[in-house]
C-alpha atoms as a PDB file:
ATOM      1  CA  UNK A   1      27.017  12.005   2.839  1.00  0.00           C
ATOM      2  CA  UNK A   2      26.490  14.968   1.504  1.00  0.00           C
ATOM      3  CA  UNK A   3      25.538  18.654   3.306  1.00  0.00           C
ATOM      4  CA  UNK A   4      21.752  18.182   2.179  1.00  0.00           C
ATOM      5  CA  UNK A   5      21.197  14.820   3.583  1.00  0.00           C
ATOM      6  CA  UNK A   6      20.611  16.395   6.490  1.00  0.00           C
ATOM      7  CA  UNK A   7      18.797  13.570   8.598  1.00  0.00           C
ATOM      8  CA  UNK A   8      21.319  11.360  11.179  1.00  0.00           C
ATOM      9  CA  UNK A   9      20.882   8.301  13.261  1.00  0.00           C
ATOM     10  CA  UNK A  10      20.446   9.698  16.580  1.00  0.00           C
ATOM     11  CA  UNK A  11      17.769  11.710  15.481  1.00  0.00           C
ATOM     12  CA  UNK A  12      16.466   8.459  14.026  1.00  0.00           C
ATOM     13  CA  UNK A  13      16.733   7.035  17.598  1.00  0.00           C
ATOM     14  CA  UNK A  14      15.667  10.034  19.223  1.00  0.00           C
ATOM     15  CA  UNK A  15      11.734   9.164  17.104  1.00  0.00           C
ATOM     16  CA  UNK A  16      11.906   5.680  18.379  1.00  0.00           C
ATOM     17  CA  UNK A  17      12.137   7.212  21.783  1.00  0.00           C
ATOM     18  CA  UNK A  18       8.825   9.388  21.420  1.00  0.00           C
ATOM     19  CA  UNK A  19       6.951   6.497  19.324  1.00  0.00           C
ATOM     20  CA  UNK A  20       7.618   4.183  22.420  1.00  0.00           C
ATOM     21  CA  UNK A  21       4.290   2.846  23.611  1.00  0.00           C
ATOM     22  CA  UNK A  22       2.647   4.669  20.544  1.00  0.00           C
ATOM     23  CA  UNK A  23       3.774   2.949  17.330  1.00  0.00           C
ATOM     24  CA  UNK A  24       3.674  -1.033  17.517  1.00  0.00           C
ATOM     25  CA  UNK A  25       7.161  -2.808  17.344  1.00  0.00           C
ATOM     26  CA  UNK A  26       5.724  -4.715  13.747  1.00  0.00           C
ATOM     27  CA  UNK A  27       6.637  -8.571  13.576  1.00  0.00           C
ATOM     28  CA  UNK A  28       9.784  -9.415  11.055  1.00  0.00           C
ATOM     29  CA  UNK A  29       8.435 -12.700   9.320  1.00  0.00           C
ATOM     30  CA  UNK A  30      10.118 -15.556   7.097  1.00  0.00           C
ATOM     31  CA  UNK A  31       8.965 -17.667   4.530  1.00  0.00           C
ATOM     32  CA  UNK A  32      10.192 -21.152   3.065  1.00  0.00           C
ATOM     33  CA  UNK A  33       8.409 -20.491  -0.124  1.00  0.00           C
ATOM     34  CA  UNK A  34       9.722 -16.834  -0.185  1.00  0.00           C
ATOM     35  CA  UNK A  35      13.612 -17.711   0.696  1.00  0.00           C
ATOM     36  CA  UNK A  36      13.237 -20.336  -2.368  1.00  0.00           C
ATOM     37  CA  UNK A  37      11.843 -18.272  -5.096  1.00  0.00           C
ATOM     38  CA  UNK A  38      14.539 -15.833  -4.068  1.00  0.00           C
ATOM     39  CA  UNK A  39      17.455 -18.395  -3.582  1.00  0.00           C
ATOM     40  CA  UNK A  40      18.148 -15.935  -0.057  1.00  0.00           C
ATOM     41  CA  UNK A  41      17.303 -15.888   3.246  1.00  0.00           C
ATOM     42  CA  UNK A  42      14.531 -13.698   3.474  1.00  0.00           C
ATOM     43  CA  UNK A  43      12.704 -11.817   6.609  1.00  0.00           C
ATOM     44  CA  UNK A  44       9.762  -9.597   5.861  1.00  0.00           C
ATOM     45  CA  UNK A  45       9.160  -6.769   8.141  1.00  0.00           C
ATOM     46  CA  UNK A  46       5.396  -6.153   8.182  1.00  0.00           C
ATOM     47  CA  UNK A  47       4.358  -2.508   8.591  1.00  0.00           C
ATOM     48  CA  UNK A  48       1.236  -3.078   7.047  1.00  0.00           C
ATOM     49  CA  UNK A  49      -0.002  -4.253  10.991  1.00  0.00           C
ATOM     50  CA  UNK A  50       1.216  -1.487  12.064  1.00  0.00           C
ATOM     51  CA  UNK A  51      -1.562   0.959  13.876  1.00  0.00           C
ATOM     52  CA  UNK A  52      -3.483   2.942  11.079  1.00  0.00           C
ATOM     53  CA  UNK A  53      -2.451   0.120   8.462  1.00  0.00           C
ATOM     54  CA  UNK A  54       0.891   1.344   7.853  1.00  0.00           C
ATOM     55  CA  UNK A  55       4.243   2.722   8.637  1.00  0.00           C
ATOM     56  CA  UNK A  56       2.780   6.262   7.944  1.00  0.00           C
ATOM     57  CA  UNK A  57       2.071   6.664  12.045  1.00  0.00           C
ATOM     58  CA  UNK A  58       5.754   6.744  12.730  1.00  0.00           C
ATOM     59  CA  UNK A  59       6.558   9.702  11.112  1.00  0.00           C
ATOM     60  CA  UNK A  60       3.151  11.684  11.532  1.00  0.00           C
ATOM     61  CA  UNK A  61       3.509  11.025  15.120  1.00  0.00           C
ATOM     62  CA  UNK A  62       7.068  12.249  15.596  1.00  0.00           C
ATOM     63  CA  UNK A  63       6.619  15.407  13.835  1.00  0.00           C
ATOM     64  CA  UNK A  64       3.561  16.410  15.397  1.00  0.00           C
ATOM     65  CA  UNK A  65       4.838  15.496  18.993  1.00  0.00           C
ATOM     66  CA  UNK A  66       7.400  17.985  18.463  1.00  0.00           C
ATOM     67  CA  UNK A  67       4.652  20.555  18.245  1.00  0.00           C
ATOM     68  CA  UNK A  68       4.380  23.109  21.210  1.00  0.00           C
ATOM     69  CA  UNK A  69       0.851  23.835  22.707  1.00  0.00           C
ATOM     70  CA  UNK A  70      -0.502  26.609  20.803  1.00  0.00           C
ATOM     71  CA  UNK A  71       0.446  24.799  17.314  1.00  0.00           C
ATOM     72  CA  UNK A  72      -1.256  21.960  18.711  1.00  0.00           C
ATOM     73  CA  UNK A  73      -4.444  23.991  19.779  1.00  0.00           C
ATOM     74  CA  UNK A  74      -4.549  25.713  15.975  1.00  0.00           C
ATOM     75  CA  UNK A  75      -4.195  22.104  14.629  1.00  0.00           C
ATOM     76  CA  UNK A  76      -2.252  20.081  11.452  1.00  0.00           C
ATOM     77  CA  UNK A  77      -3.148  20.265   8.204  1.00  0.00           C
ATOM     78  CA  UNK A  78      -1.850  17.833   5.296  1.00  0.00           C
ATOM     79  CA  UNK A  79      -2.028  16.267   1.644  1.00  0.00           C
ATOM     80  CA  UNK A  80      -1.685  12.242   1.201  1.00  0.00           C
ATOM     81  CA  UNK A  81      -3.372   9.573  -0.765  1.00  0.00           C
ATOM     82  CA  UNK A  82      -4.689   7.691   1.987  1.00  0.00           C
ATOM     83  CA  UNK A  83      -2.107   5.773   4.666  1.00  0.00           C
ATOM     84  CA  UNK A  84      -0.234   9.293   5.569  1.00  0.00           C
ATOM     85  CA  UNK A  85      -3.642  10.945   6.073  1.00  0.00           C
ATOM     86  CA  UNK A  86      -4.749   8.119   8.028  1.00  0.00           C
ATOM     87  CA  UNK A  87      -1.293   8.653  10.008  1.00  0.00           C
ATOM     88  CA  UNK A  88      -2.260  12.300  10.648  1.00  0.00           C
ATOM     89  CA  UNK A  89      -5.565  11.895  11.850  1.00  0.00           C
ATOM     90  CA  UNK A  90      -4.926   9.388  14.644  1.00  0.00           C
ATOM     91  CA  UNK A  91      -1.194  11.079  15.855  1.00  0.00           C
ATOM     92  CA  UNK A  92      -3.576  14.677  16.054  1.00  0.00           C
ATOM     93  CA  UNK A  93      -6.219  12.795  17.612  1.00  0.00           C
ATOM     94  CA  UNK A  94      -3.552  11.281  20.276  1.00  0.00           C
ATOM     95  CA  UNK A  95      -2.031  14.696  21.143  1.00  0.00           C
ATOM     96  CA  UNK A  96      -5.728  16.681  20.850  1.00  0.00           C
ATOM     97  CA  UNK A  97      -4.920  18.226  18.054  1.00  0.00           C
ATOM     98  CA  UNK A  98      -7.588  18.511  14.402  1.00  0.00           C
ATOM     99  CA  UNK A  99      -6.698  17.038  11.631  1.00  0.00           C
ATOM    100  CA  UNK A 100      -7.675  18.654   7.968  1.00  0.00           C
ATOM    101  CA  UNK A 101      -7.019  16.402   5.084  1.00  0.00           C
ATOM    102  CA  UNK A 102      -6.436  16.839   1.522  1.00  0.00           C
ATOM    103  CA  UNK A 103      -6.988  13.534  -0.028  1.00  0.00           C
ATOM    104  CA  UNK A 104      -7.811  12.483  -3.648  1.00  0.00           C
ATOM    105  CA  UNK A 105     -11.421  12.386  -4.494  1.00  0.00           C
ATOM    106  CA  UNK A 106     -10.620   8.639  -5.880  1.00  0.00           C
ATOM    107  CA  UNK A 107      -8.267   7.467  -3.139  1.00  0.00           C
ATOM    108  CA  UNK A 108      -9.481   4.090  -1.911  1.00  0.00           C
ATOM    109  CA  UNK A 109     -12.483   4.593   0.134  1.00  0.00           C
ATOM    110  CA  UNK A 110     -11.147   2.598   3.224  1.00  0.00           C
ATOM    111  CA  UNK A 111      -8.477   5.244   3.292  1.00  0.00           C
ATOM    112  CA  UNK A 112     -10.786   8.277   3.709  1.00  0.00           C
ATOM    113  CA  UNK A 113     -13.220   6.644   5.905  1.00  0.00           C
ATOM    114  CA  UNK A 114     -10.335   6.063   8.212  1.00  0.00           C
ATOM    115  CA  UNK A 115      -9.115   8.971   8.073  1.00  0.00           C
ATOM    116  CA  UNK A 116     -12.662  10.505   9.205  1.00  0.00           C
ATOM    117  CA  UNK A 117     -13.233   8.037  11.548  1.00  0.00           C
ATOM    118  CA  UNK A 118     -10.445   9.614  13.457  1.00  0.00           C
ATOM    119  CA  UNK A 119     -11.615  13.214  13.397  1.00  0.00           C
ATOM    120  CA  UNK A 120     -10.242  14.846  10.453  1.00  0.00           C
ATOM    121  CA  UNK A 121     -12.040  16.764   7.840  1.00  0.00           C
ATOM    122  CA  UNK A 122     -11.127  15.523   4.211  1.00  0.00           C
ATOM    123  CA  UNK A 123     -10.821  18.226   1.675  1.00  0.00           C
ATOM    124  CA  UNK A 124     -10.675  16.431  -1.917  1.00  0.00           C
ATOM    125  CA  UNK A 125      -9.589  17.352  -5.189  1.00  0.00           C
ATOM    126  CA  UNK A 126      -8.642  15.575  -8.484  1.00  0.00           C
ATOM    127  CA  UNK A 127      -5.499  14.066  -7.727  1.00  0.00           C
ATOM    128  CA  UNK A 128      -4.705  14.783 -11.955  1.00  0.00           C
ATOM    129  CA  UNK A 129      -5.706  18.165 -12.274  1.00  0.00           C
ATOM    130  CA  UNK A 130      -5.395  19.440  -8.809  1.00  0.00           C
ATOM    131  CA  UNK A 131      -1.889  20.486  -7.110  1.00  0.00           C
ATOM    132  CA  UNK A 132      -2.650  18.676  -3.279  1.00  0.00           C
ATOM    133  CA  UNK A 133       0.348  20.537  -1.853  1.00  0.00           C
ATOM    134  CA  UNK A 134      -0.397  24.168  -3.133  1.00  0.00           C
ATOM    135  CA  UNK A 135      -4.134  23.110  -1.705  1.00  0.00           C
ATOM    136  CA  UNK A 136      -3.034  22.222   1.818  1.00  0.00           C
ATOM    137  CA  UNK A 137      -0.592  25.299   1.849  1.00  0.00           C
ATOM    138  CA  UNK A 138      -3.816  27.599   0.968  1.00  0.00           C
ATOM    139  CA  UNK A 139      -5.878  26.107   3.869  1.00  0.00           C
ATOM    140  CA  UNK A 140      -2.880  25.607   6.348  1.00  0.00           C
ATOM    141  CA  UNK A 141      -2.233  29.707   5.496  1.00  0.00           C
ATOM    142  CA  UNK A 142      -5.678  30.620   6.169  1.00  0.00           C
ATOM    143  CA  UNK A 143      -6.593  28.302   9.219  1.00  0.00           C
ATOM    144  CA  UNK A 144      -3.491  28.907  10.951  1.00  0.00           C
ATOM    145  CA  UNK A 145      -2.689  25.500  10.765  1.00  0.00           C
ATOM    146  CA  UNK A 146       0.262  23.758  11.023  1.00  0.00           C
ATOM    147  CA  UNK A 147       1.052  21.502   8.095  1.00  0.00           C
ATOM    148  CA  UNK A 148       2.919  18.320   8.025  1.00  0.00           C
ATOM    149  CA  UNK A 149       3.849  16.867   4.911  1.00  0.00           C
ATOM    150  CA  UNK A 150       3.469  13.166   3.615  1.00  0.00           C
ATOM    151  CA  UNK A 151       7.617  13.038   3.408  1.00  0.00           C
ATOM    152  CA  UNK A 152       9.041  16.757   2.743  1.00  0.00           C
ATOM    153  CA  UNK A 153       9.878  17.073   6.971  1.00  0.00           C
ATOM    154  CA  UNK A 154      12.995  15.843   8.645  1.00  0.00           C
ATOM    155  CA  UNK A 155      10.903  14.750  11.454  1.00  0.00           C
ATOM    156  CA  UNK A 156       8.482  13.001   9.324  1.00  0.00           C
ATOM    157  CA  UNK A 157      11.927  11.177   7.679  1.00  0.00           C
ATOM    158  CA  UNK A 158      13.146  10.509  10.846  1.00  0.00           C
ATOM    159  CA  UNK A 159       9.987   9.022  11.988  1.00  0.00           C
ATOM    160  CA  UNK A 160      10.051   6.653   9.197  1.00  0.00           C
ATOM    161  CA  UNK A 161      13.780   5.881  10.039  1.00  0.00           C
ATOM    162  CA  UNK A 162      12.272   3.341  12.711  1.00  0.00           C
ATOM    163  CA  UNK A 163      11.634   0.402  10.558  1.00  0.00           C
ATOM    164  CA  UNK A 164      14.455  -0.206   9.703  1.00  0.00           C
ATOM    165  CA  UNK A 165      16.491   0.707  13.348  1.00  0.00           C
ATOM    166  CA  UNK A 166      13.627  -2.298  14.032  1.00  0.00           C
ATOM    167  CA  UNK A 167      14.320  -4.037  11.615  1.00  0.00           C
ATOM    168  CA  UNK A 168      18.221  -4.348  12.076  1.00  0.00           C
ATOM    169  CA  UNK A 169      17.259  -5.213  15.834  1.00  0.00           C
ATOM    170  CA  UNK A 170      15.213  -8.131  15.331  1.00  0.00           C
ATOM    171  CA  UNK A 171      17.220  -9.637  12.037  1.00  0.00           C
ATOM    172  CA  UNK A 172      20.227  -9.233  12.755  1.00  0.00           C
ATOM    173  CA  UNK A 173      23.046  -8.492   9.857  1.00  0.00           C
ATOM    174  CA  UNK A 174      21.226  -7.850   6.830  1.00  0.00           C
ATOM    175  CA  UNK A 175      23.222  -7.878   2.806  1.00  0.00           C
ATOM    176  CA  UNK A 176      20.552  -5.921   1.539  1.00  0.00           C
ATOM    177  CA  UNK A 177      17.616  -3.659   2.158  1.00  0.00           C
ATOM    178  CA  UNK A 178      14.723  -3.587  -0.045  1.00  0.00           C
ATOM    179  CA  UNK A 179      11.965  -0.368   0.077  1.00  0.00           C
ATOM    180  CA  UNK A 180       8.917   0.716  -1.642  1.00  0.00           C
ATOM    181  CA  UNK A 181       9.701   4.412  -2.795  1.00  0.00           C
ATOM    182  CA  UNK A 182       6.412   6.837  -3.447  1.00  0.00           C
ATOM    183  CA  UNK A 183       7.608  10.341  -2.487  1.00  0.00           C
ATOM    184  CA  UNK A 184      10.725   8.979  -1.188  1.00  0.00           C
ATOM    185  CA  UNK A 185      10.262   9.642   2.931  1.00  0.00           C
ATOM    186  CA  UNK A 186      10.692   5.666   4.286  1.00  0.00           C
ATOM    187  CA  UNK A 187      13.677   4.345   1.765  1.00  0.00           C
ATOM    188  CA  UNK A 188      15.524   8.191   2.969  1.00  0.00           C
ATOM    189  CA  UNK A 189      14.876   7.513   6.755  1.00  0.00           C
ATOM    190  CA  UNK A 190      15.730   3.734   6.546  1.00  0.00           C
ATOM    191  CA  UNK A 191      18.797   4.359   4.577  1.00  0.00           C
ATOM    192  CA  UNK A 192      20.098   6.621   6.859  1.00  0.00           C
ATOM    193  CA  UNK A 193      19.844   4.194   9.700  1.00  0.00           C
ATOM    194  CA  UNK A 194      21.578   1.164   7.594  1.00  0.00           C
ATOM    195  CA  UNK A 195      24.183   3.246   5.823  1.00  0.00           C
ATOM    196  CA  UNK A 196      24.965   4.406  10.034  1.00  0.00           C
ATOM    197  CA  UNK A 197      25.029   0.716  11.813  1.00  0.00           C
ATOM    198  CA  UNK A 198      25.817  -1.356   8.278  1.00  0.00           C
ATOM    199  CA  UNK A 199      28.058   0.554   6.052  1.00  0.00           C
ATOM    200  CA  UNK A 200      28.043  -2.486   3.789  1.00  0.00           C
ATOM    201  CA  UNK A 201      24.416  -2.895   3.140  1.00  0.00           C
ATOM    202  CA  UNK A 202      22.489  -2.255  -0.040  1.00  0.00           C
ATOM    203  CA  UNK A 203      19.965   0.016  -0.267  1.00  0.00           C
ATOM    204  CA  UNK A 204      17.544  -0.777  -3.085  1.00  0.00           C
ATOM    205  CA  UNK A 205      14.351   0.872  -3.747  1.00  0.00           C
ATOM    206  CA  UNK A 206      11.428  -0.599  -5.633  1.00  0.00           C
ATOM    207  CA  UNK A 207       8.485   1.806  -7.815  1.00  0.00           C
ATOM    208  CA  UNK A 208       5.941   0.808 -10.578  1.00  0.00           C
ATOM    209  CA  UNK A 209       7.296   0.759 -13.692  1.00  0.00           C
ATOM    210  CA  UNK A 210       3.951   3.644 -14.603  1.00  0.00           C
ATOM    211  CA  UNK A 211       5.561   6.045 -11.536  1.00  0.00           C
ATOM    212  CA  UNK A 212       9.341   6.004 -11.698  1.00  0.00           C
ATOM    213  CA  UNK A 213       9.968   9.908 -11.245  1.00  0.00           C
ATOM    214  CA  UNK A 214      12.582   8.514  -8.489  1.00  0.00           C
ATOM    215  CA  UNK A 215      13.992   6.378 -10.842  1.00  0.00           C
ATOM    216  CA  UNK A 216      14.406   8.965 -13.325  1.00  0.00           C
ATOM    217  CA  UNK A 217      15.849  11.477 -11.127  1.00  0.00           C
ATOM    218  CA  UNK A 218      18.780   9.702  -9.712  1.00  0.00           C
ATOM    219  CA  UNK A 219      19.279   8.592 -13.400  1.00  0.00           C
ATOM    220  CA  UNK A 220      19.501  12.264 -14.282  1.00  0.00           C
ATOM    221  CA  UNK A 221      20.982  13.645 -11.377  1.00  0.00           C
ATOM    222  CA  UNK A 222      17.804  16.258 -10.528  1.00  0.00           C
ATOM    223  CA  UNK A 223      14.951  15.836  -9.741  1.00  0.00           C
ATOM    224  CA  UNK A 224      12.458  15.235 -12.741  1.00  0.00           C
ATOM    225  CA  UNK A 225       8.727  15.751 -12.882  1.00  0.00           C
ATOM    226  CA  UNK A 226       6.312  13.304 -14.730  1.00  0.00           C
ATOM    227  CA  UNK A 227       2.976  13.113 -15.208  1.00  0.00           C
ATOM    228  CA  UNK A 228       0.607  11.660 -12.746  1.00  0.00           C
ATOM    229  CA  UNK A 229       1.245   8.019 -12.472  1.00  0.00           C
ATOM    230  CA  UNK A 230      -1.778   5.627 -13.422  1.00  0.00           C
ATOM    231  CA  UNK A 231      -0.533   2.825 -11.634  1.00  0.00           C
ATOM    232  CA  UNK A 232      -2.501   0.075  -8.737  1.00  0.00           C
ATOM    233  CA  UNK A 233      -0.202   1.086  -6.167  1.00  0.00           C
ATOM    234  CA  UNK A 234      -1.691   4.650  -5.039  1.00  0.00           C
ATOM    235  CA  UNK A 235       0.525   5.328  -2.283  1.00  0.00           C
ATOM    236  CA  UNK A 236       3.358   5.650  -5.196  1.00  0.00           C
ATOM    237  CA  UNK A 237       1.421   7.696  -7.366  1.00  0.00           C
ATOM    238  CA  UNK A 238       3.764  10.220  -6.732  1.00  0.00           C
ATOM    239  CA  UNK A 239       4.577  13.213  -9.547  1.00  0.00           C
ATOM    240  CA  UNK A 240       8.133  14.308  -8.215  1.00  0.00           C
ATOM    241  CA  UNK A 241      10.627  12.845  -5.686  1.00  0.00           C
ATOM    242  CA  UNK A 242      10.860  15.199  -2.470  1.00  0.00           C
ATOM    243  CA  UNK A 243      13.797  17.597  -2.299  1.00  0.00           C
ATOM    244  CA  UNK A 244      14.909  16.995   0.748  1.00  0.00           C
ATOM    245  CA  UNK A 245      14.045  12.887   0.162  1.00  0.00           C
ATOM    246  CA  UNK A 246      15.932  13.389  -2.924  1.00  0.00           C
ATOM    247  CA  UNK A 247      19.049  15.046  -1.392  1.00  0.00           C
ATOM    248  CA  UNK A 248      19.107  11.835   0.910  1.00  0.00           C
ATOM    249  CA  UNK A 249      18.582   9.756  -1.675  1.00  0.00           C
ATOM    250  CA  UNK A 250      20.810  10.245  -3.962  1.00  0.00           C
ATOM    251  CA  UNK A 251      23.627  10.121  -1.817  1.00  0.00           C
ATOM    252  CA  UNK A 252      22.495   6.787  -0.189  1.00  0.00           C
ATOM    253  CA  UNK A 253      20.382   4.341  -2.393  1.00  0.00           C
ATOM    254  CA  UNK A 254      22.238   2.049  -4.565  1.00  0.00           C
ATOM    255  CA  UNK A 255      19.715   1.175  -6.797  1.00  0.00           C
ATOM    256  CA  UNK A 256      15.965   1.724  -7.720  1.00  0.00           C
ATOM    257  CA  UNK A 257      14.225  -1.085  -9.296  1.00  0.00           C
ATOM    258  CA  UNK A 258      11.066  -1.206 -11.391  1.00  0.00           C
ATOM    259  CA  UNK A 259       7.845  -3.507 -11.196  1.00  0.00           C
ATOM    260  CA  UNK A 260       4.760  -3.982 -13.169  1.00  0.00           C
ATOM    261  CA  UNK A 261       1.334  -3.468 -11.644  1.00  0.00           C
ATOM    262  CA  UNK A 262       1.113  -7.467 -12.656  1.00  0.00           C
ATOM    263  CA  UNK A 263       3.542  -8.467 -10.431  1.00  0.00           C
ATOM    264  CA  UNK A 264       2.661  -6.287  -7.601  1.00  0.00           C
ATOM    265  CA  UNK A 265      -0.358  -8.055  -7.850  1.00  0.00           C
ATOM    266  CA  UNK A 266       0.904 -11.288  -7.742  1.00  0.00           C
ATOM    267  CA  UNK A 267       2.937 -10.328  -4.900  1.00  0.00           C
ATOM    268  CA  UNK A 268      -0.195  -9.390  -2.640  1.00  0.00           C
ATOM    269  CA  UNK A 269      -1.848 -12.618  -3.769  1.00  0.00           C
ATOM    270  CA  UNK A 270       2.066 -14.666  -2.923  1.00  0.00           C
ATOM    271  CA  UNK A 271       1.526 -12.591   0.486  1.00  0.00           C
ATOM    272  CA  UNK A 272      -1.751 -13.610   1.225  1.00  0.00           C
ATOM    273  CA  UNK A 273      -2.141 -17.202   0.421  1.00  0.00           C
ATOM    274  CA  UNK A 274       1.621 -18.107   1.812  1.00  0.00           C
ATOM    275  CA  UNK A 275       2.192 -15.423   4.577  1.00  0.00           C
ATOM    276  CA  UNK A 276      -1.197 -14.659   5.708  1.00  0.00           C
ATOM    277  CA  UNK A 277      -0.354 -11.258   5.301  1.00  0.00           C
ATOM    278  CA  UNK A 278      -2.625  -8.490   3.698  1.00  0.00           C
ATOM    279  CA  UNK A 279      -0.827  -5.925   1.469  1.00  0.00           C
ATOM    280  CA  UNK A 280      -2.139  -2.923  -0.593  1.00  0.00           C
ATOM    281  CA  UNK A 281      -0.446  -2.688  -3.658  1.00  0.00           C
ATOM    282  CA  UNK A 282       2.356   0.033  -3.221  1.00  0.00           C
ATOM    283  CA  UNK A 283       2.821  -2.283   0.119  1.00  0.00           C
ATOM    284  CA  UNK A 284       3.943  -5.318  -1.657  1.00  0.00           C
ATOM    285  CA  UNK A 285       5.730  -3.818  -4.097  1.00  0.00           C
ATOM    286  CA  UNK A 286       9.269  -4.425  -2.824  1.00  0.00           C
ATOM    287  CA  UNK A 287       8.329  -8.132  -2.444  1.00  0.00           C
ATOM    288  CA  UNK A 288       6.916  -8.244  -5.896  1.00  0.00           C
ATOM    289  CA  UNK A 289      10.859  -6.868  -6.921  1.00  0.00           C
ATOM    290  CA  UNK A 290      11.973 -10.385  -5.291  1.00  0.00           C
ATOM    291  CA  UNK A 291       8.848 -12.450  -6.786  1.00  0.00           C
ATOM    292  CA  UNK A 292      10.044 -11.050 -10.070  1.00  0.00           C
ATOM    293  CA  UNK A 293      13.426 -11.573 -10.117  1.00  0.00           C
ATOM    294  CA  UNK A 294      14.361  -7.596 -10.269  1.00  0.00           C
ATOM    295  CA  UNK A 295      16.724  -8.241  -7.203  1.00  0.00           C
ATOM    296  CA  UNK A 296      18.954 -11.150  -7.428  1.00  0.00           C
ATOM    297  CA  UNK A 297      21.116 -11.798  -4.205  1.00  0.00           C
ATOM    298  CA  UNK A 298      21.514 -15.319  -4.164  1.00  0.00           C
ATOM    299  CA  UNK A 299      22.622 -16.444  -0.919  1.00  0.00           C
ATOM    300  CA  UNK A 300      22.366 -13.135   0.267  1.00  0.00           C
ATOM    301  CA  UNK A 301      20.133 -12.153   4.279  1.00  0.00           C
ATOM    302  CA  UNK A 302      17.271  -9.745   2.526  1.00  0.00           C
ATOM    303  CA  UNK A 303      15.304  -7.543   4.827  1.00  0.00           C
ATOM    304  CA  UNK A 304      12.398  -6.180   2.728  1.00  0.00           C
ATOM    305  CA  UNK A 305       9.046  -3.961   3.875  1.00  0.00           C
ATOM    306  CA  UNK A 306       5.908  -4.553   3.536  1.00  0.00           C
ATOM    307  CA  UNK A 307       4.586  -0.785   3.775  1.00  0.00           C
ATOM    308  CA  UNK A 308       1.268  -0.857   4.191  1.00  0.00           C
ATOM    309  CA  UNK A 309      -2.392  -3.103   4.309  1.00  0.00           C
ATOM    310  CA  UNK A 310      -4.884  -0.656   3.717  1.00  0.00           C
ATOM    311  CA  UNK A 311      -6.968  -2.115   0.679  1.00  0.00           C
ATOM    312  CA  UNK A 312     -10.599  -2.269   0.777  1.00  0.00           C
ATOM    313  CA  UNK A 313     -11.692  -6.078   0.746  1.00  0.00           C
ATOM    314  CA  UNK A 314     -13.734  -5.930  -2.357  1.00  0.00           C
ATOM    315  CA  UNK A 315     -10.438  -4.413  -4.407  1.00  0.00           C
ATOM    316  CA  UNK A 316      -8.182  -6.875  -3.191  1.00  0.00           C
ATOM    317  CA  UNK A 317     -10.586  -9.594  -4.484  1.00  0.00           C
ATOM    318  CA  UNK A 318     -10.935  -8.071  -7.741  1.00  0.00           C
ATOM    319  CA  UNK A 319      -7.104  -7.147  -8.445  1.00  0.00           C
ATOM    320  CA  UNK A 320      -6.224 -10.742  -7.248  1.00  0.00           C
ATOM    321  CA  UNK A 321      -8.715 -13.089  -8.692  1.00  0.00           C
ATOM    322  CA  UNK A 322      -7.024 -13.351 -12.109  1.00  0.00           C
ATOM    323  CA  UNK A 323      -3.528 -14.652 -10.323  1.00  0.00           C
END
């Protein structure tokens, strides 16, 4: 590991300890039809029942515990597309702390309704013309507010770290490790935890083929800027892989693997009418790499996350009613 991949197991461990009794120790789930499709023995950890709809609370929660009292009493301030600002608003609202938002005026409306329900204020912009992060910096500067990142925070990385300590607990010895990547926070903290307890393991990531700036950075060795991804899966609408998510990255992930927005649709609809499980799209997007034949480890013990469930009902009808 390199000097920049700065985040280590026992700070992994040291989150679990402060999300005890807050974040819910998800279920780890298997599937006959799922294991054959795949030709491997497959158990699906499922964030997306995890409190706030997603695995967003773990690392929200652990970064803003580690506040002292006066940041708390100025408050948190941060930019996300829906799940992390959900994450935000209910870790601030746990340690009495407000919550402002900068969300995308289109994000899905669950996501912002959530996120208000908790407290926060929601500042929106236009997620294609707008720069979210230079917009929560301004307000953060001039409310005195404290902000935490969607994934650019070792704390938040080492929040998100927990699935897969979790998930390691509960399966057992795992070949490979499948992730959905946005800006890069949960496949960094997860890798850092498998690469520590199974040096063996491989570490594949999964993004729409329409936002692969990870993809394209570890391909060029930097970190590469494209344009605002058009894509279902929201939560991986991401511009530009994190710097310090790319550091990790780089040095730990095998492999990132590329999906269409068809089959991560056809993975929430495999999810919902064979696992009972509801998945947004960027959270079934590292089963849709199995449905689809991107990873192929016959024989092989997969553990692969579902990220998130946070998809308003009338959207999930209309992306899946054509599968």
């Amino acid at each position: 590991m390199s000097a920049a991949a700065t985040i280590t197991v026992d700070e992994v461990r040291a989150a679990a300890q402060r999300l005890a009794g807050v974040a819910h120790r998800t279920p780890v789930l298997s599937s006959q039809a799922l294991d054959a499709r795949c030709d491997a023995a497959v158990v699906v950890k499922c964030e997306n029942l995890q409190r706030g709809g997603a695995f967003k609370v773990r690392g929200a929660y652990n970064a803003i515990s580690r506040l002292d009292a006066g940041e708390l009493d100025r408050g948190v301030c941060t930019y996300s597309s829906g799940n992390h600002a959900q994450a935000v608003a209910l870790a601030a609202q746990l340690l009495g702390a407000g919550a402002t938002i900068v969300m995308p005026a289109d994000a899905p409306a669950s996501k912002r309704t959530g996120a208000e329900a908790l407290g926060a204020e929601v500042v929106t912009y236009d997620r294609y013309r707008g720069d979210r992060a230079a917009i929560a910096e301004r307000i953060a500067g001039e409310r005195g507010l404290t902000l935490i990142p969607p994934y650019e925070h070792p704390d938040v990385v080492a929040g998100q770290g927990t699935v897969a300590l979790e998930l390691l607990e509960q399966a057992g010895p795992l070949d490979a490790l499948v992730a959905p990547v946005g800006g890069g926070g949960l496949i960094a903290g997860c890798a850092t935890v498998a690469r520590a307890l199974a040096p063996r393991i491989q570490v594949l990531g999964v993004e729409p083929e329409l936002g692969d700036d990870t993809n394209r950075s570890l391909a060029a060795g930097e970190r590469v800027r494209i344009a605002v991804p058009r894509t279902v899966a929201d939560g991986q609408a991401v511009d530009t892989p994190g710097e310090l998510t790319f550091s990790i990255n780089r040095e730990l992930v095998d492999e990132i693997v590329l999906v269409s927005d068809a089959e991560i649709v056809a993975a929430m609809a495999f999810l919902f009418e064979r696992m009972k499980l509801v998945a947004e799209p960027s959270g079934a997007s590292a089963v849709a790499a199995l449905l689809a034949g991107r990873v192929r480890l016959a024989g092989s013990r997969i553990g692969v996350i579902v990220s998130g469930g946070n998809v308003d009902p009338g959207r999930f009808c209309a992306l899946t009613a054509a599968t």
